[in-house]
Protein backbone atom coordinates (compact mmCIF):
# COMPACT_ATOMS: atom_id res chain seq x y z
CA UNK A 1 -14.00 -13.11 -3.64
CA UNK A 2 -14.91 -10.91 -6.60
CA UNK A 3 -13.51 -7.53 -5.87
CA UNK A 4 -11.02 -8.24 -3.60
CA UNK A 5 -7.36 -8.33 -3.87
CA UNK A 6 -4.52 -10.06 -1.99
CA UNK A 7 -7.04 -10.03 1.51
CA UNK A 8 -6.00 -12.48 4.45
CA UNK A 9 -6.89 -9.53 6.84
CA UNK A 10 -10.57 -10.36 6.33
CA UNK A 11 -11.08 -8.23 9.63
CA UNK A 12 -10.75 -4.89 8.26
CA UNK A 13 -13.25 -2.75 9.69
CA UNK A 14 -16.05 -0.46 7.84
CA UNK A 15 -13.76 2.97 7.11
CA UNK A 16 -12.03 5.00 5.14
CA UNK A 17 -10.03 3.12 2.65
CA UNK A 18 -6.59 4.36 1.68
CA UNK A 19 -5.67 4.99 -2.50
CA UNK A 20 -1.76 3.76 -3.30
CA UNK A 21 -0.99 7.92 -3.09
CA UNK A 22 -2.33 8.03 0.43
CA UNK A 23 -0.66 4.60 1.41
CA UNK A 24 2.44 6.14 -0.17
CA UNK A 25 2.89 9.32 2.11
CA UNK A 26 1.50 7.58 5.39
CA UNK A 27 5.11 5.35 4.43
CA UNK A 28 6.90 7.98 3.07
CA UNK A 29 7.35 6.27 0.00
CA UNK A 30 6.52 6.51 -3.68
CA UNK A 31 3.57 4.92 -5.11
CA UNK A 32 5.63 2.88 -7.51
CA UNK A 33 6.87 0.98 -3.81
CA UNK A 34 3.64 0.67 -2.79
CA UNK A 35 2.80 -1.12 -5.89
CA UNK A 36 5.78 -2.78 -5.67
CA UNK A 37 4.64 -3.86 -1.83
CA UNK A 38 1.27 -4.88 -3.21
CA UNK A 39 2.39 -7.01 -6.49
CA UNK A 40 4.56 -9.09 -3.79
CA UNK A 41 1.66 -9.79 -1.82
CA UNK A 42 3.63 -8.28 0.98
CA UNK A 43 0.99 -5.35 1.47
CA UNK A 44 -3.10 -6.83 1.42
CA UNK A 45 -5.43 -5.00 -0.64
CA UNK A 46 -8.62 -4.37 -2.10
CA UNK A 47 -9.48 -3.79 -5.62
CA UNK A 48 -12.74 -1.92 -5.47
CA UNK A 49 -12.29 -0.46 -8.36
CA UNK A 50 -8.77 0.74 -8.32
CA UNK A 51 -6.55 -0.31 -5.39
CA UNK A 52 -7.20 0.52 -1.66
CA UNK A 53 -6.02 -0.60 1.42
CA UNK A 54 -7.45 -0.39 5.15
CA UNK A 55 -5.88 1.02 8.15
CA UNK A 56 -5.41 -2.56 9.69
CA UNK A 57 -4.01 -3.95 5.85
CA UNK A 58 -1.32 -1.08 6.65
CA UNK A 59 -0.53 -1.68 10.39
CA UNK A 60 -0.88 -5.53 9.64
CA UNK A 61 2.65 -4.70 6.29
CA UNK A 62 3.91 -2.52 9.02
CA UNK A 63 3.68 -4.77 11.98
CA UNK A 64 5.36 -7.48 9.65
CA UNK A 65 8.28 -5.29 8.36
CA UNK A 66 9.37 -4.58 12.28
CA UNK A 67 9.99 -8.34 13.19
């Protein structure tokens, strides 16, 4: 899937996409968690170039955290 990273939430809508630093404060976290999150596969990504996430990549690591 060329560009793509770690991407089962193949629904993620045309927007803005979210760097690690952006992902880190919307979790109040540091960026070396959100890499951490990401090299686990337990956040879904894009690597387009660098690393970015979408808002439903997030809420889909979020929605999976609160079970």
């Amino acid at each position: 899937m060329g560009n793509q990273g770690n991407n089962s939430a193949g629904d993620c809508r045309p927007g803005p996409l979210m760097t690690v630093a952006e992902v880190a404060i919307r979790l109040n976290t540091s960026t070396s968690t959100v890499y951490g999150l990401i090299e686990s596969g337990k956040l879904e990504h894009f690597r387009c170039p660098g690393i970015r996430v979408c808002e439903v990549q997030l809420r889909s690591y979020l929605e999976s955290v609160r079970k």
